[in-house]
C-alpha atoms as a PDB file:
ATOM      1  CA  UNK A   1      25.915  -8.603   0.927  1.00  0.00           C
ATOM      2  CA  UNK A   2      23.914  -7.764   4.031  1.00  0.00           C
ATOM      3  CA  UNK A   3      24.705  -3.950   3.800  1.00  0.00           C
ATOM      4  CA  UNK A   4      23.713  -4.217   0.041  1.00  0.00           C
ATOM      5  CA  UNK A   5      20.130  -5.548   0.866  1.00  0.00           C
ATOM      6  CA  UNK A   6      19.714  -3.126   4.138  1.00  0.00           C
ATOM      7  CA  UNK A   7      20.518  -0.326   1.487  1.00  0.00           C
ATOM      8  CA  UNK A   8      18.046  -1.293  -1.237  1.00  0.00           C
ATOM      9  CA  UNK A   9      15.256  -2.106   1.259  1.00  0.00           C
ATOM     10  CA  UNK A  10      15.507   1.224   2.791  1.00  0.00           C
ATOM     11  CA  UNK A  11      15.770   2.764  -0.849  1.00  0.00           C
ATOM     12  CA  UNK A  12      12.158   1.061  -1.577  1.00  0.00           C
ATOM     13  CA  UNK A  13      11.492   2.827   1.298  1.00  0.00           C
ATOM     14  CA  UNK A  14      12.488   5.875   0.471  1.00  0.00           C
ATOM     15  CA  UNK A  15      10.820   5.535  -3.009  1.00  0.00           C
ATOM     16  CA  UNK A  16       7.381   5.585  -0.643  1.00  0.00           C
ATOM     17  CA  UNK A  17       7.654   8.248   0.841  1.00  0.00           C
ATOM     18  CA  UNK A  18       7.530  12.024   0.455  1.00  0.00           C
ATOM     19  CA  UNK A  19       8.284  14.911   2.193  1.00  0.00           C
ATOM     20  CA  UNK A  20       5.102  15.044   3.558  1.00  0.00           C
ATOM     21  CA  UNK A  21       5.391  12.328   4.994  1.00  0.00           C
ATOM     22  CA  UNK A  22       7.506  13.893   7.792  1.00  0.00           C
ATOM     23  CA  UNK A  23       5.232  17.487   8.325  1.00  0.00           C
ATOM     24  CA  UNK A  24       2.634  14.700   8.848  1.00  0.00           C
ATOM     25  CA  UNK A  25       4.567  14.742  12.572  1.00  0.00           C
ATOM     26  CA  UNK A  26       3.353  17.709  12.544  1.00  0.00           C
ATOM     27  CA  UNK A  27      -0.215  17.296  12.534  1.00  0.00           C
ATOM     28  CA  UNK A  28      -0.448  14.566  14.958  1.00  0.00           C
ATOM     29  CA  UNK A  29       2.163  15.110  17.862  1.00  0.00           C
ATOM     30  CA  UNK A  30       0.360  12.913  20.001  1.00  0.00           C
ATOM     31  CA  UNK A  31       0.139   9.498  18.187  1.00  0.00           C
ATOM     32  CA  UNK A  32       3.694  10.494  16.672  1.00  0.00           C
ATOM     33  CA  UNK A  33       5.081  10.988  20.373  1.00  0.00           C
ATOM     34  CA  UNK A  34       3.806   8.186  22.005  1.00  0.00           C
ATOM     35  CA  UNK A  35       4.733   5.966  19.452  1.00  0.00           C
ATOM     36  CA  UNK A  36       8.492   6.938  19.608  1.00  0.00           C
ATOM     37  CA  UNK A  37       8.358   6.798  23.073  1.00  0.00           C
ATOM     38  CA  UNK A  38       6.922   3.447  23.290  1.00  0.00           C
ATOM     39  CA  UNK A  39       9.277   1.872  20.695  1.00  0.00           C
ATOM     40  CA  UNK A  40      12.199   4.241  21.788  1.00  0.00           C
ATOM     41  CA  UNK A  41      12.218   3.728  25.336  1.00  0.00           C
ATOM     42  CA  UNK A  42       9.231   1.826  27.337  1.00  0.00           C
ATOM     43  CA  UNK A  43      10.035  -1.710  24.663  1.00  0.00           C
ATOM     44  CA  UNK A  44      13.532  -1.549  25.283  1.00  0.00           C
ATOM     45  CA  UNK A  45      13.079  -0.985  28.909  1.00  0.00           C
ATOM     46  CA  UNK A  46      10.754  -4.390  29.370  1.00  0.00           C
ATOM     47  CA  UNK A  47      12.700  -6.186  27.245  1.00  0.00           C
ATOM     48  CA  UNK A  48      15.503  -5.947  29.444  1.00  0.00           C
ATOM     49  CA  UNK A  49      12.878  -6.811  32.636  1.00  0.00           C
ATOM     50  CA  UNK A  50      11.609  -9.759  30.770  1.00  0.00           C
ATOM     51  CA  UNK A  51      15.771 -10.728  30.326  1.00  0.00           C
ATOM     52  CA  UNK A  52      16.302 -10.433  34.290  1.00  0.00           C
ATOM     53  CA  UNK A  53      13.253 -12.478  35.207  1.00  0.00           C
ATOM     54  CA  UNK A  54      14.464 -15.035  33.054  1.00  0.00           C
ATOM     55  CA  UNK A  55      17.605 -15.456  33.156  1.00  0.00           C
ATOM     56  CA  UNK A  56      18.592 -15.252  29.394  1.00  0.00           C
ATOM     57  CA  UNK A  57      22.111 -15.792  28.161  1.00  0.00           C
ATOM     58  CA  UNK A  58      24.548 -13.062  26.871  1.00  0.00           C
ATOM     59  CA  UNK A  59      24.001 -13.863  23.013  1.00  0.00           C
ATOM     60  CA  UNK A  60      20.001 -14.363  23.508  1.00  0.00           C
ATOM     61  CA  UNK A  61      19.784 -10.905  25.722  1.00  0.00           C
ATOM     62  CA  UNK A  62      21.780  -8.617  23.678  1.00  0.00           C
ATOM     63  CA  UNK A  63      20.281 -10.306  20.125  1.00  0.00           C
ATOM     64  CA  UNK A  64      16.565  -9.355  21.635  1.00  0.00           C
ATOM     65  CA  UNK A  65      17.777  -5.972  23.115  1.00  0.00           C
ATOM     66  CA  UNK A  66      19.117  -5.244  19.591  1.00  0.00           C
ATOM     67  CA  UNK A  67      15.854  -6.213  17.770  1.00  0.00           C
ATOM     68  CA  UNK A  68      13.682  -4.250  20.327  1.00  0.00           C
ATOM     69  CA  UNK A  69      15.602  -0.993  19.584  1.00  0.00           C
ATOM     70  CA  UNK A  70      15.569  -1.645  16.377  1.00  0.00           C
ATOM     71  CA  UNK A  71      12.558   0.351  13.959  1.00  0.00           C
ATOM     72  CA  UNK A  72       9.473  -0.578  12.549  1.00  0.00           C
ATOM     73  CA  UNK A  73       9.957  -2.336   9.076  1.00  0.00           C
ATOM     74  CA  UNK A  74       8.541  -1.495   6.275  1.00  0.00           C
ATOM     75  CA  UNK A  75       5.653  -4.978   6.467  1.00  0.00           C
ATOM     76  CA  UNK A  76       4.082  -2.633   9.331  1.00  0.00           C
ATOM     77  CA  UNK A  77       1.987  -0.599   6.822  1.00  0.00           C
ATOM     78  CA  UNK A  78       0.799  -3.703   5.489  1.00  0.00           C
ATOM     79  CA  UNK A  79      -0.228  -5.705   8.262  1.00  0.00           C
ATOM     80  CA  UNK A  80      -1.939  -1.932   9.259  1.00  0.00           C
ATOM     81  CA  UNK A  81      -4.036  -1.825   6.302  1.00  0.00           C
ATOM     82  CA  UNK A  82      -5.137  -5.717   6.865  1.00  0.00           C
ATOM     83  CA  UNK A  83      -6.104  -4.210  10.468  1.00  0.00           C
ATOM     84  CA  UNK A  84      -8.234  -0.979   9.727  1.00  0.00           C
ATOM     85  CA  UNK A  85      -4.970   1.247  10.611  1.00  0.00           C
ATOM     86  CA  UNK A  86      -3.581   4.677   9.524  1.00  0.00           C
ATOM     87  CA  UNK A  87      -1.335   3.387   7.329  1.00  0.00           C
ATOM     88  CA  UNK A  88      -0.255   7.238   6.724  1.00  0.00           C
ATOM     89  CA  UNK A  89       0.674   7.548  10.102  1.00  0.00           C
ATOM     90  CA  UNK A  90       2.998   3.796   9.850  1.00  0.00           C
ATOM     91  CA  UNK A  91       5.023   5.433   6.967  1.00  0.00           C
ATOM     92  CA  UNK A  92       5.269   8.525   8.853  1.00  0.00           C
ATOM     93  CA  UNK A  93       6.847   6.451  11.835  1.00  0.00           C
ATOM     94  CA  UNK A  94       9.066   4.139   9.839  1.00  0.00           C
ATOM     95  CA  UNK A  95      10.943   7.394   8.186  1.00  0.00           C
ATOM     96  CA  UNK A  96      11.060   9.178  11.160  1.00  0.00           C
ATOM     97  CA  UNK A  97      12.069   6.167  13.529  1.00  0.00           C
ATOM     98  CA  UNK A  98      14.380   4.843  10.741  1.00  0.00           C
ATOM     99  CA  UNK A  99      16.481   7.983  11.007  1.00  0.00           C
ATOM    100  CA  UNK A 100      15.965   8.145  14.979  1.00  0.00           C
ATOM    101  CA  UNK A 101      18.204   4.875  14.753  1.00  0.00           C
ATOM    102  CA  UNK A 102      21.140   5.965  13.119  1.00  0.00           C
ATOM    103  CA  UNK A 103      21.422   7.544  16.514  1.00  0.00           C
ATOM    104  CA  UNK A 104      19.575   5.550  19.405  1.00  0.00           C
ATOM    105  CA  UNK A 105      20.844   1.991  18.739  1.00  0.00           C
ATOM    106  CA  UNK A 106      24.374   3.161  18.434  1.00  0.00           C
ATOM    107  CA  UNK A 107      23.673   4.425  22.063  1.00  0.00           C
ATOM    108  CA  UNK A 108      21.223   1.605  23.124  1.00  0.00           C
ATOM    109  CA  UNK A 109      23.684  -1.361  22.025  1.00  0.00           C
ATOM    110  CA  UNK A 110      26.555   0.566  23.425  1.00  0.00           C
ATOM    111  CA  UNK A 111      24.861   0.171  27.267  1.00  0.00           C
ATOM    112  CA  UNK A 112      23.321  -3.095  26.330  1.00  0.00           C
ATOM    113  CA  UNK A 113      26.943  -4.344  25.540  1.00  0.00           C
ATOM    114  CA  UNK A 114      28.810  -2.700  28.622  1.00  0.00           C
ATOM    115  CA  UNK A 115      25.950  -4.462  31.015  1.00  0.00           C
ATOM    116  CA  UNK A 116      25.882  -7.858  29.809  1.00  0.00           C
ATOM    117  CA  UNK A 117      29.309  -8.129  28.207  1.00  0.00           C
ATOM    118  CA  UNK A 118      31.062  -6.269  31.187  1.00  0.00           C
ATOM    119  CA  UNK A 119      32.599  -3.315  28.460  1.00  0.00           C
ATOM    120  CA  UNK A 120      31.589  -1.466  25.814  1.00  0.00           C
ATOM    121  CA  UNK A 121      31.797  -4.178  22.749  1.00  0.00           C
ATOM    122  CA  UNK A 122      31.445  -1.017  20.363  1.00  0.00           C
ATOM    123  CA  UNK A 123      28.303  -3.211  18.243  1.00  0.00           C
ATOM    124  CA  UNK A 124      27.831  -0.308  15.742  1.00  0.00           C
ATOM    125  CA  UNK A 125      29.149   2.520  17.894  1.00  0.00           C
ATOM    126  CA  UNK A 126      32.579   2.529  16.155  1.00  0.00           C
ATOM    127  CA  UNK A 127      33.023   5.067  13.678  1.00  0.00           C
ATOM    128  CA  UNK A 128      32.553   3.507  10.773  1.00  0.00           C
ATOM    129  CA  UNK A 129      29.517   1.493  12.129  1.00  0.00           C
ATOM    130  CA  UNK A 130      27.458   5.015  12.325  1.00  0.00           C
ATOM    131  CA  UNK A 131      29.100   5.646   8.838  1.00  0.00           C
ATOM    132  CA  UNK A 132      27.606   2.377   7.744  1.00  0.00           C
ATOM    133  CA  UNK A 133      24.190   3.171   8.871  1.00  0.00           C
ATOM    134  CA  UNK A 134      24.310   6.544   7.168  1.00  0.00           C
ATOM    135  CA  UNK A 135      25.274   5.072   3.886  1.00  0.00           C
ATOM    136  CA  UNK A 136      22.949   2.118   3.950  1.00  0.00           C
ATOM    137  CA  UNK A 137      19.940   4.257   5.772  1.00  0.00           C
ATOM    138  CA  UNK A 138      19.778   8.051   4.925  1.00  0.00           C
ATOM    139  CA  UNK A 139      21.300   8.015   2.238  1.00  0.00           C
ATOM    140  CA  UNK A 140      19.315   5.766   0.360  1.00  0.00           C
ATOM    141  CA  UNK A 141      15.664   6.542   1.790  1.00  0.00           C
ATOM    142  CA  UNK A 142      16.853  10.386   0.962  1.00  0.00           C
ATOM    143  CA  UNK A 143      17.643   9.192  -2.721  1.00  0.00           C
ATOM    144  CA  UNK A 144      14.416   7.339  -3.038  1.00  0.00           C
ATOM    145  CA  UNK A 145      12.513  10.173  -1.817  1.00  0.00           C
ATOM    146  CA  UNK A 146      14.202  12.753  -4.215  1.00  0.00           C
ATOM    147  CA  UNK A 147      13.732  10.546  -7.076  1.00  0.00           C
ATOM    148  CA  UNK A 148      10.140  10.229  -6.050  1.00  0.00           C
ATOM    149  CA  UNK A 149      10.095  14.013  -6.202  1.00  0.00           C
ATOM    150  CA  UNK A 150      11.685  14.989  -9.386  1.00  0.00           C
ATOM    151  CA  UNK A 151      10.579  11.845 -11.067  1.00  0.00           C
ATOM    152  CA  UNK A 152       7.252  10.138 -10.323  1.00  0.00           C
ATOM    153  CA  UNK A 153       7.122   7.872 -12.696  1.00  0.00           C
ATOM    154  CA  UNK A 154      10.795   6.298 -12.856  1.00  0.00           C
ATOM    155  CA  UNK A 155      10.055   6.291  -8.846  1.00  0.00           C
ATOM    156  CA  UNK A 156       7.294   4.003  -9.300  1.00  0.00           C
ATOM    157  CA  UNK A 157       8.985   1.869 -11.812  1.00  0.00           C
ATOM    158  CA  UNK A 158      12.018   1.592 -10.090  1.00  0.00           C
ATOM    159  CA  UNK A 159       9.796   0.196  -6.440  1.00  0.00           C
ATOM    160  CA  UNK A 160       8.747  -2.700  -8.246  1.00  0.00           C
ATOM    161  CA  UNK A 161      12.321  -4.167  -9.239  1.00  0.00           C
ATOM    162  CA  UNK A 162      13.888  -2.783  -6.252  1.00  0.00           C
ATOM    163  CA  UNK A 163      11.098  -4.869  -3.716  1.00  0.00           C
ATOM    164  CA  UNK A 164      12.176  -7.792  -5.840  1.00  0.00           C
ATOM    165  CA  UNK A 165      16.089  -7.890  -5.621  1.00  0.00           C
ATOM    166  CA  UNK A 166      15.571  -6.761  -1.909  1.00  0.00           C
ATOM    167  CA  UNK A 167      13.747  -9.917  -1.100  1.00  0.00           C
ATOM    168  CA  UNK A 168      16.011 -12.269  -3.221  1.00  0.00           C
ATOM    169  CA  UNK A 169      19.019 -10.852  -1.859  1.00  0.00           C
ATOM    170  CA  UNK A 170      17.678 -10.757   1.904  1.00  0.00           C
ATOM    171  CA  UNK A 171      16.575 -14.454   1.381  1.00  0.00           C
ATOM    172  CA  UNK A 172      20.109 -15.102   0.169  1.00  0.00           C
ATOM    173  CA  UNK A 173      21.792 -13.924   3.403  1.00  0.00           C
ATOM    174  CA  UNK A 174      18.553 -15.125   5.780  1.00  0.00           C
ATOM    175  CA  UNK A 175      19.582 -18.959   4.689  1.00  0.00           C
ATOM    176  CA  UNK A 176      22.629 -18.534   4.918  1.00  0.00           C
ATOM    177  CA  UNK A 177      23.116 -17.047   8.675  1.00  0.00           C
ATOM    178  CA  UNK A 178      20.674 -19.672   9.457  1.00  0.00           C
ATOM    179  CA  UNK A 179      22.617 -22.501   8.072  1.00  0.00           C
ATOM    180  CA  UNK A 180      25.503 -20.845   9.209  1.00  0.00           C
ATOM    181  CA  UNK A 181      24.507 -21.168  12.478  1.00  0.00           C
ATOM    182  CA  UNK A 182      22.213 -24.127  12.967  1.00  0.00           C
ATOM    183  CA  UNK A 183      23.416 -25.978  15.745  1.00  0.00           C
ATOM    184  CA  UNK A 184      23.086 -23.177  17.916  1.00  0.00           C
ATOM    185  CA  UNK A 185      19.689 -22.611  16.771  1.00  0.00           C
ATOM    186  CA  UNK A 186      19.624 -26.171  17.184  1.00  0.00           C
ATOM    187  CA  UNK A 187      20.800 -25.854  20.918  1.00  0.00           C
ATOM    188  CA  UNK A 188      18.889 -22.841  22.157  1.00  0.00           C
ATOM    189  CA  UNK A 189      16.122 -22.825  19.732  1.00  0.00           C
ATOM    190  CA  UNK A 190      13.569 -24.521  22.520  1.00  0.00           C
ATOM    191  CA  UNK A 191      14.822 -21.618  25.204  1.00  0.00           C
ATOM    192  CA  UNK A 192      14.327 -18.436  22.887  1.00  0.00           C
ATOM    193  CA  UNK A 193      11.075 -19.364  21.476  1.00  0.00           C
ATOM    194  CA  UNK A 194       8.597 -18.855  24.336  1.00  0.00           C
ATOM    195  CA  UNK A 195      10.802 -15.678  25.382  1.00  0.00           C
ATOM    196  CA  UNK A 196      10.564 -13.759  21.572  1.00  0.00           C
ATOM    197  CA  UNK A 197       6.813 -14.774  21.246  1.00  0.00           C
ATOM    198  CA  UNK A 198       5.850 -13.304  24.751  1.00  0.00           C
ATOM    199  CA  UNK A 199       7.849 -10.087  23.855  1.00  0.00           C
ATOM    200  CA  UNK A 200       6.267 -10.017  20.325  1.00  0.00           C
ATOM    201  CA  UNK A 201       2.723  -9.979  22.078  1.00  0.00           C
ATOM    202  CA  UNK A 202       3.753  -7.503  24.732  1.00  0.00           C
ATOM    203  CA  UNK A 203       4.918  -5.214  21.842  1.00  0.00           C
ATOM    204  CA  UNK A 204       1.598  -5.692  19.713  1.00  0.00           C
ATOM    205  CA  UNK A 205      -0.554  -5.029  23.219  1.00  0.00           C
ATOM    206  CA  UNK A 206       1.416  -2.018  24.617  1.00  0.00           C
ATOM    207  CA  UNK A 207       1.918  -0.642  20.970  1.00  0.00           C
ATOM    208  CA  UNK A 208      -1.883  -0.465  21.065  1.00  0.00           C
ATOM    209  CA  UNK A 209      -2.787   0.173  24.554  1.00  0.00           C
ATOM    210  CA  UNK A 210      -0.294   2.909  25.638  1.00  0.00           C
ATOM    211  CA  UNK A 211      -1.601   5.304  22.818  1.00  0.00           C
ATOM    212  CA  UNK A 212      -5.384   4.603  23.587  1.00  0.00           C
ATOM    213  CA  UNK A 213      -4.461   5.607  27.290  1.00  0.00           C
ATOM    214  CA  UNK A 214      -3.117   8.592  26.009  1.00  0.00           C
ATOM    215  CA  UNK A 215      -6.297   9.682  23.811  1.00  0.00           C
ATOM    216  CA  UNK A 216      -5.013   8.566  20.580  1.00  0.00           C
ATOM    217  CA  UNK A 217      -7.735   7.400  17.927  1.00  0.00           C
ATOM    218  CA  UNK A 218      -7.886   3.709  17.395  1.00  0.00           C
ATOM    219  CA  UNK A 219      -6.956   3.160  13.605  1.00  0.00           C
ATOM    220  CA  UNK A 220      -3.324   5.558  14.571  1.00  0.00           C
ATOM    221  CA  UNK A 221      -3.365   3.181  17.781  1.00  0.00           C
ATOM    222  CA  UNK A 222      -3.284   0.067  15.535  1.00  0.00           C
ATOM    223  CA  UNK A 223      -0.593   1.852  13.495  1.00  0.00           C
ATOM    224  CA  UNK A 224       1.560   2.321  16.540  1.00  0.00           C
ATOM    225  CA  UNK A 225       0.687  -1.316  17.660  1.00  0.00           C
ATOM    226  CA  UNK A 226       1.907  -2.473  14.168  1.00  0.00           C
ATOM    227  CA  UNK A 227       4.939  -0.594  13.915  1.00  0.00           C
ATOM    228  CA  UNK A 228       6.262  -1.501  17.450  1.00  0.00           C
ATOM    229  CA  UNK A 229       5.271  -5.244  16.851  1.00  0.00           C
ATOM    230  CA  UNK A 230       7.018  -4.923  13.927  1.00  0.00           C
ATOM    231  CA  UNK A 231      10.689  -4.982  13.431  1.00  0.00           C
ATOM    232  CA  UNK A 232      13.457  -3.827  10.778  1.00  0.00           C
ATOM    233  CA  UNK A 233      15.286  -7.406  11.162  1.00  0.00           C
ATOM    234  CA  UNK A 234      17.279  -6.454   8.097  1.00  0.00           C
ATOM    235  CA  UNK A 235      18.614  -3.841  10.509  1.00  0.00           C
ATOM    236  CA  UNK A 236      19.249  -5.582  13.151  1.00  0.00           C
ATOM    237  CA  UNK A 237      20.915  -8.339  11.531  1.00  0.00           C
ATOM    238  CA  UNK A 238      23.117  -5.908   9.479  1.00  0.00           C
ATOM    239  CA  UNK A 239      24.128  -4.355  13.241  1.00  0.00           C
ATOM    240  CA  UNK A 240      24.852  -7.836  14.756  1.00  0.00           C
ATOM    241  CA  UNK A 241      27.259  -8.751  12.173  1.00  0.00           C
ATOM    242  CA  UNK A 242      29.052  -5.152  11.670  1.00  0.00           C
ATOM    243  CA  UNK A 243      32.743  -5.509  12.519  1.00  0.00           C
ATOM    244  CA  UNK A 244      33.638  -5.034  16.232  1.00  0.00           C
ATOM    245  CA  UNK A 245      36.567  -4.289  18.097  1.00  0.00           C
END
């Protein structure tokens, strides 16, 4: 059911955008760079610092390392709007970084797994992982944005039932991971809170900061800080319970 929900959530998204919404890269390198690079390489990167100074288990360290190379979700835009940011710029960054992924978390969960697990435990690197992501990533944001294309209005029609079964069926599976596994949420629930809240403000402050450093205007800062603070978690949780070998 998971790969169901991933696939219409990234189909609203793709009902969003355009193809302009890519060339957009095109006309501002700079915040698009620096945003990539944050959420691309500098998050993952702490995250695993803020792991070592810890001390965090196996299943907390690669669950966070997952989440912070995972890409911005789709809520970005609209927590970017609520903070005076170029919300053109967060849509830009969620298709482009969306795609990215079909390629860097294969990789990124591939050494996260080898380090802490002490081999490669192949979490979405086996073949028909990446053939998974295709289907229930590019595939249907490319759909959504080719319907969007040829037909506006069915497009537009078509994002309003689609955001609702996407929420009822992601609430469906939410509950039930969570009841699924509730004593160890029970057990380690006390342990992972202070550690995901201090890595959700170092995300919102280095989303922000980095780009300002490197000259970019504040409203595409905020969109940066937005879209690195904020995560795909449909993703991610569709990665973490992919079949493994």
């Amino acid at each position: 059911m998971l790969p169901f929900a991933l696939a219409v959530i990234m189909l609203g998204l793709g009902l969003a955008l355009t193809f302009a919404d890519f060339a957009r890269v095109m006309r501002v390198p700079r915040a698009v760079g620096t945003a990539l690079a944050c959420q691309l390489v500098l998050m993952p990167a702490l995250c695993l610092a803020l792991l070592a100074l810890t001390g965090a288990d196996t299943d907390t360290a690669v669950g966070m390392l997952l989440l912070a190379a995972s890409p911005g979700g789709t809520l970005a835009a609209v927590y970017s709007h609520f903070a005076r940011g170029d919300i053109g710029l967060n849509i830009t960054l969620t298709a482009v970084n969306s795609l990215v992924a079909v390629v860097t978390l294969p990789l990124v969960m591939w050494g996260v797994t080898r380090h802490y697990v002490g081999h490669a435990h192949n979490i979405g690197l086996q073949p028909h992982g990446v053939v998974t992501l295709i289907v229930t990533v590019v595939l249907p944001v490319a759909l959504g944005i080719t319907l969007r294309r040829l037909r506006p209005g069915l497009a537009q029609t078509l994002r309003r039932a689609v955001r609702i079964v996407a929420l009822i069926v992601l609430a469906v599976v939410t509950v039930g991971a969570i009841l699924h596994n509730a004593d160890q949420l029970g057990r380690s629930f006390g342990s992972i809170l202070p550690l995901t809240a201090a890595f959700s403000v170092l995300n919102l402050v280095i989303g922000y900061w980095v780009p300002r450093l490197a000259r970019v205007e504040r409203p595409q800062a905020v969109a940066s800080s937005m879209e690195i603070g904020i995560h795909n978690g449909a993703l991610a949780v569709a990665i973490a319970l992919s079949p493994r070998c």
